[in-house]
PDB file of N, CA and C in Angstrom:
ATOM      1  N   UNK A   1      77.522  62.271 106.573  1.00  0.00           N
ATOM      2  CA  UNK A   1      76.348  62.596 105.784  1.00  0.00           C
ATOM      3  C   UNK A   1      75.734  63.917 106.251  1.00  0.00           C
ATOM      4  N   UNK A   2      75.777  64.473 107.575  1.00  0.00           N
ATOM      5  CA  UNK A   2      75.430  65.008 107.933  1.00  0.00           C
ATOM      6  C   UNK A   2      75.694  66.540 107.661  1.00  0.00           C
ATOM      7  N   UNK A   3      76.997  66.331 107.745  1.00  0.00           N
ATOM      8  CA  UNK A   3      77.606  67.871 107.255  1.00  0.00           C
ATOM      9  C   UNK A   3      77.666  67.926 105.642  1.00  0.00           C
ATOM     10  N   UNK A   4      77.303  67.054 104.803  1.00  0.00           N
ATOM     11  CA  UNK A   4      77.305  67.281 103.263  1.00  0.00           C
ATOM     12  C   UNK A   4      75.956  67.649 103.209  1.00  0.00           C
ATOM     13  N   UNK A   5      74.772  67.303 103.961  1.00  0.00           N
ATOM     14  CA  UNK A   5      73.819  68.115 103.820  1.00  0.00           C
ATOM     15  C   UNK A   5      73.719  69.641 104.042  1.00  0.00           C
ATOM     16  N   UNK A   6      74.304  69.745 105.157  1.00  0.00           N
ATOM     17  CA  UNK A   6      74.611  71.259 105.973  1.00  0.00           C
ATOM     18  C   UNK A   6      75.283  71.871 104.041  1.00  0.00           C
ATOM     19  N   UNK A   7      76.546  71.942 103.969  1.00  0.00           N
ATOM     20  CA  UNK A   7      76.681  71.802 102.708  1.00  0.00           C
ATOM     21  C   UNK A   7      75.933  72.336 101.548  1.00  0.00           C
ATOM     22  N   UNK A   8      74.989  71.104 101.157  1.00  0.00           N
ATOM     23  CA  UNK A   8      74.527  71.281 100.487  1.00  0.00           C
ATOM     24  C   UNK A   8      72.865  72.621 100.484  1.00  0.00           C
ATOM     25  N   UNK A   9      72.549  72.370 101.857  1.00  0.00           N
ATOM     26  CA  UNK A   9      71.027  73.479 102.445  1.00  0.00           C
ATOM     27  C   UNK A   9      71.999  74.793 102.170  1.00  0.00           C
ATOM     28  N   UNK A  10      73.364  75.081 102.657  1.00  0.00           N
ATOM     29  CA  UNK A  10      74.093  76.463 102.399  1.00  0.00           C
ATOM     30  C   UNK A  10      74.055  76.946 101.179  1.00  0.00           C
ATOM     31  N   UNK A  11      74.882  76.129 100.589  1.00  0.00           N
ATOM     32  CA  UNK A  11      74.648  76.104  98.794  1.00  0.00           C
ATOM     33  C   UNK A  11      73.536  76.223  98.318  1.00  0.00           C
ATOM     34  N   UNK A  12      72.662  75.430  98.633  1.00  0.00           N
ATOM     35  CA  UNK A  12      71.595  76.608  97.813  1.00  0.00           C
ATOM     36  C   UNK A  12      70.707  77.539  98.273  1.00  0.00           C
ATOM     37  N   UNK A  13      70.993  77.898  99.751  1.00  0.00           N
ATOM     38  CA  UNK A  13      70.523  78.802  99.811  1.00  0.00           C
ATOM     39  C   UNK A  13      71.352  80.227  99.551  1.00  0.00           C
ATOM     40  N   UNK A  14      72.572  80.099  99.212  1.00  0.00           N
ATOM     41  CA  UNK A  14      73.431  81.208  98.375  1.00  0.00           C
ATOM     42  C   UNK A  14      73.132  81.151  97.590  1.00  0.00           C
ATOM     43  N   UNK A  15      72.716  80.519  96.558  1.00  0.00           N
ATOM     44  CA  UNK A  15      71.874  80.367  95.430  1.00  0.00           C
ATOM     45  C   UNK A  15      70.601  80.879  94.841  1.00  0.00           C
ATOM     46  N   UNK A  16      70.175  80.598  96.058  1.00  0.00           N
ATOM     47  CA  UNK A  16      68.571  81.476  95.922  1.00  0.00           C
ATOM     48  C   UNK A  16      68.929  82.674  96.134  1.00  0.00           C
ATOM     49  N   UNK A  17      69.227  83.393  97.717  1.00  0.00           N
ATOM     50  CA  UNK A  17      69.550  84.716  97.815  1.00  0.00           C
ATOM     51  C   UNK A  17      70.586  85.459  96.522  1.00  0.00           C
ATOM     52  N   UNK A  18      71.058  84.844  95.996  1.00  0.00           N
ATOM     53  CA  UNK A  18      72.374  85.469  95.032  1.00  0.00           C
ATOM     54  C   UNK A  18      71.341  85.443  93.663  1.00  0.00           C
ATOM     55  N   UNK A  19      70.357  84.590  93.755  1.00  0.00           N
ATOM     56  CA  UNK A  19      69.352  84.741  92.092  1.00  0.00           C
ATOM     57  C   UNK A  19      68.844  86.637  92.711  1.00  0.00           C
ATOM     58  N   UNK A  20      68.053  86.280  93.674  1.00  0.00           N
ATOM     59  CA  UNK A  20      67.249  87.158  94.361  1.00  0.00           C
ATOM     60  C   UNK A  20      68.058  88.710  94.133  1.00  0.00           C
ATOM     61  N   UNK A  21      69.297  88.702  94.674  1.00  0.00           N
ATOM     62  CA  UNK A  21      69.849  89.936  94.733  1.00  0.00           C
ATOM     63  C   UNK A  21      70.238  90.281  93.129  1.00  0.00           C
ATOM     64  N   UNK A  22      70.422  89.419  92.413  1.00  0.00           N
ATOM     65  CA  UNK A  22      71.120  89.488  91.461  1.00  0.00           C
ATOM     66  C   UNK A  22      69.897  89.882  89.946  1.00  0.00           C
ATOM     67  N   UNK A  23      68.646  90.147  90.839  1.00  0.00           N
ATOM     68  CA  UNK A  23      67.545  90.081  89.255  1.00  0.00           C
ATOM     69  C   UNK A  23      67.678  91.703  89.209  1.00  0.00           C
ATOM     70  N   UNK A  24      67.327  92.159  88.225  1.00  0.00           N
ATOM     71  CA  UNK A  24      67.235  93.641  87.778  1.00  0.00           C
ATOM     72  C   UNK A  24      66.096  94.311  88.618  1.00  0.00           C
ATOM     73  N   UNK A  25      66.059  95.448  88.945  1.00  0.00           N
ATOM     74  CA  UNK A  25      64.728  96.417  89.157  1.00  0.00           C
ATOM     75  C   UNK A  25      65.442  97.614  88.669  1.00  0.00           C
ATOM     76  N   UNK A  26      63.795  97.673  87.975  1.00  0.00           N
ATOM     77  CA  UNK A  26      63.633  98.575  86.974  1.00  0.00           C
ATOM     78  C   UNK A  26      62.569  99.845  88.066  1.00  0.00           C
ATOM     79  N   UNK A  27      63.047 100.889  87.710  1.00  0.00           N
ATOM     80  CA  UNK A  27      62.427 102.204  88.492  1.00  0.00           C
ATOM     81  C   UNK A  27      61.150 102.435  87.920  1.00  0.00           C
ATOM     82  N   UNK A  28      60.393 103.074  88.358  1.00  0.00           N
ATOM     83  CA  UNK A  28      59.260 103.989  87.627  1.00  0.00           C
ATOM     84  C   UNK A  28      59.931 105.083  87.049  1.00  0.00           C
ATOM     85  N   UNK A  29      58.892 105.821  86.009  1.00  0.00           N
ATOM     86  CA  UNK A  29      58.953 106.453  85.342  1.00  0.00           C
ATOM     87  C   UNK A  29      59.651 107.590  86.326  1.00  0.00           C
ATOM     88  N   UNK A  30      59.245 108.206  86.984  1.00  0.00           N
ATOM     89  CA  UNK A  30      59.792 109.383  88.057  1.00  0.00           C
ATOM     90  C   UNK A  30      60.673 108.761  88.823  1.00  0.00           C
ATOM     91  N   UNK A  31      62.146 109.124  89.105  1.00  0.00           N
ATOM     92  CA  UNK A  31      63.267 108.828  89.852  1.00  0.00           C
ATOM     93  C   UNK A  31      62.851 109.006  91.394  1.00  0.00           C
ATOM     94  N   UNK A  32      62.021 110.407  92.098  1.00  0.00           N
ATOM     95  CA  UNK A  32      61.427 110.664  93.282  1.00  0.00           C
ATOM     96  C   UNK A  32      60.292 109.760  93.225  1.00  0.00           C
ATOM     97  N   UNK A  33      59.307 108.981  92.286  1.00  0.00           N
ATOM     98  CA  UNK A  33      58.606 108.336  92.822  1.00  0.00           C
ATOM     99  C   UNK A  33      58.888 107.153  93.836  1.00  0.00           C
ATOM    100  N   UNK A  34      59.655 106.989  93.416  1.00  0.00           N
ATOM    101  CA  UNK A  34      60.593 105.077  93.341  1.00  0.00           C
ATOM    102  C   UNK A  34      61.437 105.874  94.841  1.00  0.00           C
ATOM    103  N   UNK A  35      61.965 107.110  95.032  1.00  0.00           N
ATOM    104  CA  UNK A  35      62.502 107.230  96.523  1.00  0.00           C
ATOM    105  C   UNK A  35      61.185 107.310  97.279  1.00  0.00           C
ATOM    106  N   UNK A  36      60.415 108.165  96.829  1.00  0.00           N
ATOM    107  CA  UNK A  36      58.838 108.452  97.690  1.00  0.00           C
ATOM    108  C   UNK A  36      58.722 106.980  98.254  1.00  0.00           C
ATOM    109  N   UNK A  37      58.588 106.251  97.167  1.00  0.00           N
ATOM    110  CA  UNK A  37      58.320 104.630  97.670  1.00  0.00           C
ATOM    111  C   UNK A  37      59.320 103.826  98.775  1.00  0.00           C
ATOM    112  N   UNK A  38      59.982 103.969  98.757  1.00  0.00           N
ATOM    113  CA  UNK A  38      61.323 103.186  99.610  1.00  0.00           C
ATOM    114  C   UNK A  38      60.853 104.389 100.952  1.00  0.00           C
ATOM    115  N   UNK A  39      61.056 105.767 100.560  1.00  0.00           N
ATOM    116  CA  UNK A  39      60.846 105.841 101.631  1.00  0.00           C
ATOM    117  C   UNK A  39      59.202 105.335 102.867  1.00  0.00           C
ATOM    118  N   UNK A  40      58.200 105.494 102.019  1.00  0.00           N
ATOM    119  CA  UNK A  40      57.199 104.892 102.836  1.00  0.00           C
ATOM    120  C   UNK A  40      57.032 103.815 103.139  1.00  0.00           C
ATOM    121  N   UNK A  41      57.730 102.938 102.658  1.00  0.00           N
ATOM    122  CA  UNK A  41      58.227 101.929 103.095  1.00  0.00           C
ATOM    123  C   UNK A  41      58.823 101.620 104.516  1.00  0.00           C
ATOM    124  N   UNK A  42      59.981 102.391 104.244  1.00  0.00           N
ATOM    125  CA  UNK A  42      60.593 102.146 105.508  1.00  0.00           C
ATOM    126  C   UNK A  42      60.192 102.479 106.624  1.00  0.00           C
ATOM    127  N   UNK A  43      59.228 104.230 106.336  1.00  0.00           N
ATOM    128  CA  UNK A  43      58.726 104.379 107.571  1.00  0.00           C
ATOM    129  C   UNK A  43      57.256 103.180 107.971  1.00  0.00           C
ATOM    130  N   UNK A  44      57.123 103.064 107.177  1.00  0.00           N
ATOM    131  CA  UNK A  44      55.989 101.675 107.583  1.00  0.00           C
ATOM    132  C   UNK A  44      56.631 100.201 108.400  1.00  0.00           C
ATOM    133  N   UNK A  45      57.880 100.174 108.047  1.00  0.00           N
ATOM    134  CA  UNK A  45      58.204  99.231 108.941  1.00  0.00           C
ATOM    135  C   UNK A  45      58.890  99.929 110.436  1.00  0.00           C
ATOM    136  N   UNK A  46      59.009 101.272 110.729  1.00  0.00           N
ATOM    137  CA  UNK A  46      59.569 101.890 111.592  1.00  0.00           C
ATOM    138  C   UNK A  46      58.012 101.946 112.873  1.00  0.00           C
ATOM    139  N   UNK A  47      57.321 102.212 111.677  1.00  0.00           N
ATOM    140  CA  UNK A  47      55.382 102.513 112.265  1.00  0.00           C
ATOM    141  C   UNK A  47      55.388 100.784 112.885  1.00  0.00           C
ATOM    142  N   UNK A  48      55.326  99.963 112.165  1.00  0.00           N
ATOM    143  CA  UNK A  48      55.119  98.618 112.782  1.00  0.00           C
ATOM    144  C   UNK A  48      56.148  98.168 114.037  1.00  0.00           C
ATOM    145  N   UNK A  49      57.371  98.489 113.702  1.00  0.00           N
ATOM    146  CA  UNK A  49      58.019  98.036 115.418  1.00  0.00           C
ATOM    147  C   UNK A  49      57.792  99.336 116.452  1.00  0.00           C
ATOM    148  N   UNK A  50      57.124 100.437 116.028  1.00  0.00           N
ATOM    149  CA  UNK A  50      56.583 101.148 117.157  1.00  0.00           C
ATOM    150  C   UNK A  50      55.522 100.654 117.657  1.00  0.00           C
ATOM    151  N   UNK A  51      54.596 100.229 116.775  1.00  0.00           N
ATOM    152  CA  UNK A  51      53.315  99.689 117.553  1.00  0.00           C
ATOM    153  C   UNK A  51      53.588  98.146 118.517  1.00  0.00           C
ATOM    154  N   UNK A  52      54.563  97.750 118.256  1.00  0.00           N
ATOM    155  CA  UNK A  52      55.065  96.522 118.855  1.00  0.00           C
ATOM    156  C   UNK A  52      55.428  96.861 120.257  1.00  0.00           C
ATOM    157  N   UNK A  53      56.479  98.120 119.951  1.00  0.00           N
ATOM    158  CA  UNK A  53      56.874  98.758 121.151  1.00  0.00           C
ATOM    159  C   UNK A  53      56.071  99.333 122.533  1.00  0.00           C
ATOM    160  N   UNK A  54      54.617  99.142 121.732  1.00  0.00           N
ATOM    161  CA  UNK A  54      53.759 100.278 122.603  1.00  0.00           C
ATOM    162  C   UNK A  54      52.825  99.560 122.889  1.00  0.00           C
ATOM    163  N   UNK A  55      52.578  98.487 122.019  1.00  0.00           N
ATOM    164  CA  UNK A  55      52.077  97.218 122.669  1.00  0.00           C
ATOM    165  C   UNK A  55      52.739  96.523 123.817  1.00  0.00           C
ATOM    166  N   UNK A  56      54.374  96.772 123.871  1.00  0.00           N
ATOM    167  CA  UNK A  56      55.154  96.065 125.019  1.00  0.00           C
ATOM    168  C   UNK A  56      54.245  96.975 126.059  1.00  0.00           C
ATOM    169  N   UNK A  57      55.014  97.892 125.947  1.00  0.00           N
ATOM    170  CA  UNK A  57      54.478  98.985 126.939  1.00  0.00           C
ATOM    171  C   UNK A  57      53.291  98.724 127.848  1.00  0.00           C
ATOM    172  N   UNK A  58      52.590  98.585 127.215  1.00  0.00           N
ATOM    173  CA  UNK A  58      50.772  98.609 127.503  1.00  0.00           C
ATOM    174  C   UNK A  58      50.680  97.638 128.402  1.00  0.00           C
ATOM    175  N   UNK A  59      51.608  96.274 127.722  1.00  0.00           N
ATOM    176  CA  UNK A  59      51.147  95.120 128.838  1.00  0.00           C
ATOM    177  C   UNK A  59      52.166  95.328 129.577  1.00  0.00           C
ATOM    178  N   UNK A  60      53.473  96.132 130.025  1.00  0.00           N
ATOM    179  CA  UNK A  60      54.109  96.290 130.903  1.00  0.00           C
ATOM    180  C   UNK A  60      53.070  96.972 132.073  1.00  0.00           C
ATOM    181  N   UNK A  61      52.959  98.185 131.906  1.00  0.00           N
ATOM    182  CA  UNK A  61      51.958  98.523 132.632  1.00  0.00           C
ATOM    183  C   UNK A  61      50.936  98.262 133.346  1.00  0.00           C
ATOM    184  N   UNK A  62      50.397  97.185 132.602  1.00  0.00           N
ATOM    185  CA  UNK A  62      49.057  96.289 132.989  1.00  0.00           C
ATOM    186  C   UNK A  62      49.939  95.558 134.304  1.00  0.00           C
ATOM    187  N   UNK A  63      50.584  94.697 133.860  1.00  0.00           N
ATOM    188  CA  UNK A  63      51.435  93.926 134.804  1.00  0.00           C
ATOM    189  C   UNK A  63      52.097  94.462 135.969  1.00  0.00           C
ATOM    190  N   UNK A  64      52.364  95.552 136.164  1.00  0.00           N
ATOM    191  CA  UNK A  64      52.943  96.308 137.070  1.00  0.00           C
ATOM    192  C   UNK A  64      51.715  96.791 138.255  1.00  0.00           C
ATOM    193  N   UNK A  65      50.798  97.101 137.093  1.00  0.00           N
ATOM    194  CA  UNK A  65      49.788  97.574 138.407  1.00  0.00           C
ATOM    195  C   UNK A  65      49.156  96.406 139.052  1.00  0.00           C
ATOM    196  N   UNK A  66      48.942  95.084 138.692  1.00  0.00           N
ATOM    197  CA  UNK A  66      48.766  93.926 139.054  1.00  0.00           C
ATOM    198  C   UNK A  66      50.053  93.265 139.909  1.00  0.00           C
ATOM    199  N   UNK A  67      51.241  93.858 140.044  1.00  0.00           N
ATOM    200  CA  UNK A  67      51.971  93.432 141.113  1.00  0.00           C
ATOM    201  C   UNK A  67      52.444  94.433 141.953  1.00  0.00           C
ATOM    202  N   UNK A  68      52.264  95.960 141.524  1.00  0.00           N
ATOM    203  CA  UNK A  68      52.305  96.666 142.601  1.00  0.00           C
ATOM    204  C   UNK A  68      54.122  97.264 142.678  1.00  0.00           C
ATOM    205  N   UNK A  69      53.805  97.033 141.303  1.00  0.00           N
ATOM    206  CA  UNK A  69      55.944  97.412 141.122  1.00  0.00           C
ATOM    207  C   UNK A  69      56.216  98.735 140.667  1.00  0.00           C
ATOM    208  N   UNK A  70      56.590  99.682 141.487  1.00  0.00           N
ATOM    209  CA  UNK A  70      56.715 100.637 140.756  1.00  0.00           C
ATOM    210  C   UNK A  70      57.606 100.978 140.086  1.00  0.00           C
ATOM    211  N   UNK A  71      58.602 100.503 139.937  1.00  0.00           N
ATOM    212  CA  UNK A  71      60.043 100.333 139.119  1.00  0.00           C
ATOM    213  C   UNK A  71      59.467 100.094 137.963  1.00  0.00           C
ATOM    214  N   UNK A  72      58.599  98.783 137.940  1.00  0.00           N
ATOM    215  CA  UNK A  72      58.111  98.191 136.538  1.00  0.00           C
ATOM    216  C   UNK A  72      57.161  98.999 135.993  1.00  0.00           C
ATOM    217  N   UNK A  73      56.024 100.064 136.344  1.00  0.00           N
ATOM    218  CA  UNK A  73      55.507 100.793 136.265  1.00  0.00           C
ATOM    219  C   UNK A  73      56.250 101.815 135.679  1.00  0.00           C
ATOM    220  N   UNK A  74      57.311 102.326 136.050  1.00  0.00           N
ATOM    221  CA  UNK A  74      57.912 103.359 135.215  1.00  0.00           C
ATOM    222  C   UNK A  74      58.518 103.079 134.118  1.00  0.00           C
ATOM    223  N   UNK A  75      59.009 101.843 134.132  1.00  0.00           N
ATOM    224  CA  UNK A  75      59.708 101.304 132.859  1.00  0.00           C
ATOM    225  C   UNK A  75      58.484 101.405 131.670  1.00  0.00           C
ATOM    226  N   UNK A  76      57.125 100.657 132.055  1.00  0.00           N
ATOM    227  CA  UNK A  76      56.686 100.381 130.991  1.00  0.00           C
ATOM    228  C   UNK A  76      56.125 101.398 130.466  1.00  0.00           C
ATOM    229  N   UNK A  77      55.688 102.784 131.299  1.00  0.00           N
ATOM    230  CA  UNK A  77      55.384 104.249 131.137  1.00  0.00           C
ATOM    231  C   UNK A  77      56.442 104.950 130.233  1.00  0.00           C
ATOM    232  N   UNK A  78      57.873 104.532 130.634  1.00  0.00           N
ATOM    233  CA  UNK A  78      58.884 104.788 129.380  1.00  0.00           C
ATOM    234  C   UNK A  78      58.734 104.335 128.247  1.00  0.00           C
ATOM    235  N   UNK A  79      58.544 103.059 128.292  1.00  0.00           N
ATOM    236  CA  UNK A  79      58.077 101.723 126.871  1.00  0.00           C
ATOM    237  C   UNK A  79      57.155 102.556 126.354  1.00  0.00           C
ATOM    238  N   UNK A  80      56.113 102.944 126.518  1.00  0.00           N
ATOM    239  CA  UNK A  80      54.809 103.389 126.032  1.00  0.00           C
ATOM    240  C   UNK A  80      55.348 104.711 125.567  1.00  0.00           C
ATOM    241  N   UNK A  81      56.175 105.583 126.297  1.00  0.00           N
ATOM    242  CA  UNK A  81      56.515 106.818 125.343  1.00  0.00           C
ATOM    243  C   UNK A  81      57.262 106.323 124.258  1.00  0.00           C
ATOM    244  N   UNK A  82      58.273 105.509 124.601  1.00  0.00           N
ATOM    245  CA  UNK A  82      59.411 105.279 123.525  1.00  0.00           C
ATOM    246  C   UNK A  82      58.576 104.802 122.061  1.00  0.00           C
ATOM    247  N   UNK A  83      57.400 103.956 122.499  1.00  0.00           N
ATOM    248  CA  UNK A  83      56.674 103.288 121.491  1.00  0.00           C
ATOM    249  C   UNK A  83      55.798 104.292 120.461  1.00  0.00           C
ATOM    250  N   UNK A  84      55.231 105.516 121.054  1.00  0.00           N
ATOM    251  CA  UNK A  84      54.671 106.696 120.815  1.00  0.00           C
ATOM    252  C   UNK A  84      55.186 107.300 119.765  1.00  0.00           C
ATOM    253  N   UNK A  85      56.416 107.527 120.399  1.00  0.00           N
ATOM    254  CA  UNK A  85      57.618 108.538 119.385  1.00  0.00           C
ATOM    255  C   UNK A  85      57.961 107.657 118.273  1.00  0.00           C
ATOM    256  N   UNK A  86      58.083 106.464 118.428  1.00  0.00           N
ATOM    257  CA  UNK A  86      58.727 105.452 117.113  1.00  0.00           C
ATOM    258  C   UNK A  86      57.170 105.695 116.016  1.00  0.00           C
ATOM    259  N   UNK A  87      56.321 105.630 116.748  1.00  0.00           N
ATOM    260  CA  UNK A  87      55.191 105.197 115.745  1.00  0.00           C
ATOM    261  C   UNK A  87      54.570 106.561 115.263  1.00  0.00           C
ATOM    262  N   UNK A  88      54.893 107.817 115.763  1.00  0.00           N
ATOM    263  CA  UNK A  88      54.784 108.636 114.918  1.00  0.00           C
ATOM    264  C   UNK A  88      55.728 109.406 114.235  1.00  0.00           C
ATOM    265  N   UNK A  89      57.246 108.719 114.030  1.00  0.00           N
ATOM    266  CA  UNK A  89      58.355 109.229 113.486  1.00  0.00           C
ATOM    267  C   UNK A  89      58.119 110.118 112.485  1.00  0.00           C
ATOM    268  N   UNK A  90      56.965 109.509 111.475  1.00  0.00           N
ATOM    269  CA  UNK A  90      57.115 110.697 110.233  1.00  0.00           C
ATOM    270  C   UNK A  90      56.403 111.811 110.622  1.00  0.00           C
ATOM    271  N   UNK A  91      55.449 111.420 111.116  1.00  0.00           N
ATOM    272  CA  UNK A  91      54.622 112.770 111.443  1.00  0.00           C
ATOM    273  C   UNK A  91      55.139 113.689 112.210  1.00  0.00           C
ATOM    274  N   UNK A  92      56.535 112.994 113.152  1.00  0.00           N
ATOM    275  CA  UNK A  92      56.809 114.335 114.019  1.00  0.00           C
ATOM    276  C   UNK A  92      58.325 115.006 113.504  1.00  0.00           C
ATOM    277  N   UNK A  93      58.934 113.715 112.143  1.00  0.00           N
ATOM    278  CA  UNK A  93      59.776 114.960 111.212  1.00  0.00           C
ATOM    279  C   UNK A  93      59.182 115.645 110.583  1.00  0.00           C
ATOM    280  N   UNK A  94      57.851 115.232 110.230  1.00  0.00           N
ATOM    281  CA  UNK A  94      57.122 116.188 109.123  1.00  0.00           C
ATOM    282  C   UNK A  94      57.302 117.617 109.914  1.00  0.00           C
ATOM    283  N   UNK A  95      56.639 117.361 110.975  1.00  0.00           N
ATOM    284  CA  UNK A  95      56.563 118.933 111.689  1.00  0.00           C
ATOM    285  C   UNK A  95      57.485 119.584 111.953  1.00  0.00           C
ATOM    286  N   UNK A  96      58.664 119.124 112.228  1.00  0.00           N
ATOM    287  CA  UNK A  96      59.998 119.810 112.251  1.00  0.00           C
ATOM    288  C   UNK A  96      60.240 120.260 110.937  1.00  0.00           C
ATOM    289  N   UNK A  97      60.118 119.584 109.994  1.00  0.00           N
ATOM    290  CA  UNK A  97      60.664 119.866 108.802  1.00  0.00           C
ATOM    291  C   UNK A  97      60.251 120.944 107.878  1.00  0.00           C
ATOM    292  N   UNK A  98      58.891 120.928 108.688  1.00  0.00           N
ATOM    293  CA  UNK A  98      57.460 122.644 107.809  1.00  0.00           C
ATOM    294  C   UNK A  98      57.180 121.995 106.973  1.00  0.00           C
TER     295      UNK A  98
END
């Protein structure tokens, strides 16, 4: 019984995802609007796992100076740049880009 359920939860969840992938989208009127869009999009989810990143960071840091680690201290000083650069990705192609 067990695996005809397994089974059956697979099946429809190919079902759902395959309705899902399978419905039409229709663009806006402007072909660059509809990329404009995808792209701010994406950088918005690039902006959100930077701030995640830099949130690691932050409490790495915290924690380090509370145990006196300086290994861990540099790591999370890395975390916090790495998190920096992710979360201002567009702004710092913008500037490369003029």
């Amino acid at each position: 019984m067990k695996r005809k359920t397994q089974w059956l939860l697979a099946g429809g969840a190919v079902i759902v995802l395959g309705s899902a992938w399978a419905s039409t989208a229709y663009a806006a009127g402007d072909p660059m609007e509809t990329v404009n869009n995808f792209s701010n999009f994406i950088f918005g989810l690039i902006r959100a796992v930077g701030m995640i990143i830099l949130g690691f960071g932050i409490v790495q840091i915290g924690l380090s100076l509370k145990s006196h680690d300086p290994s861990q201290r540099a790591n999370g000083f890395l975390t916090l740049a790495g998190g920096i650069i992710i979360t201002f990705t567009k702004e710092i192609l913008a500037l490369i880009a003029g």
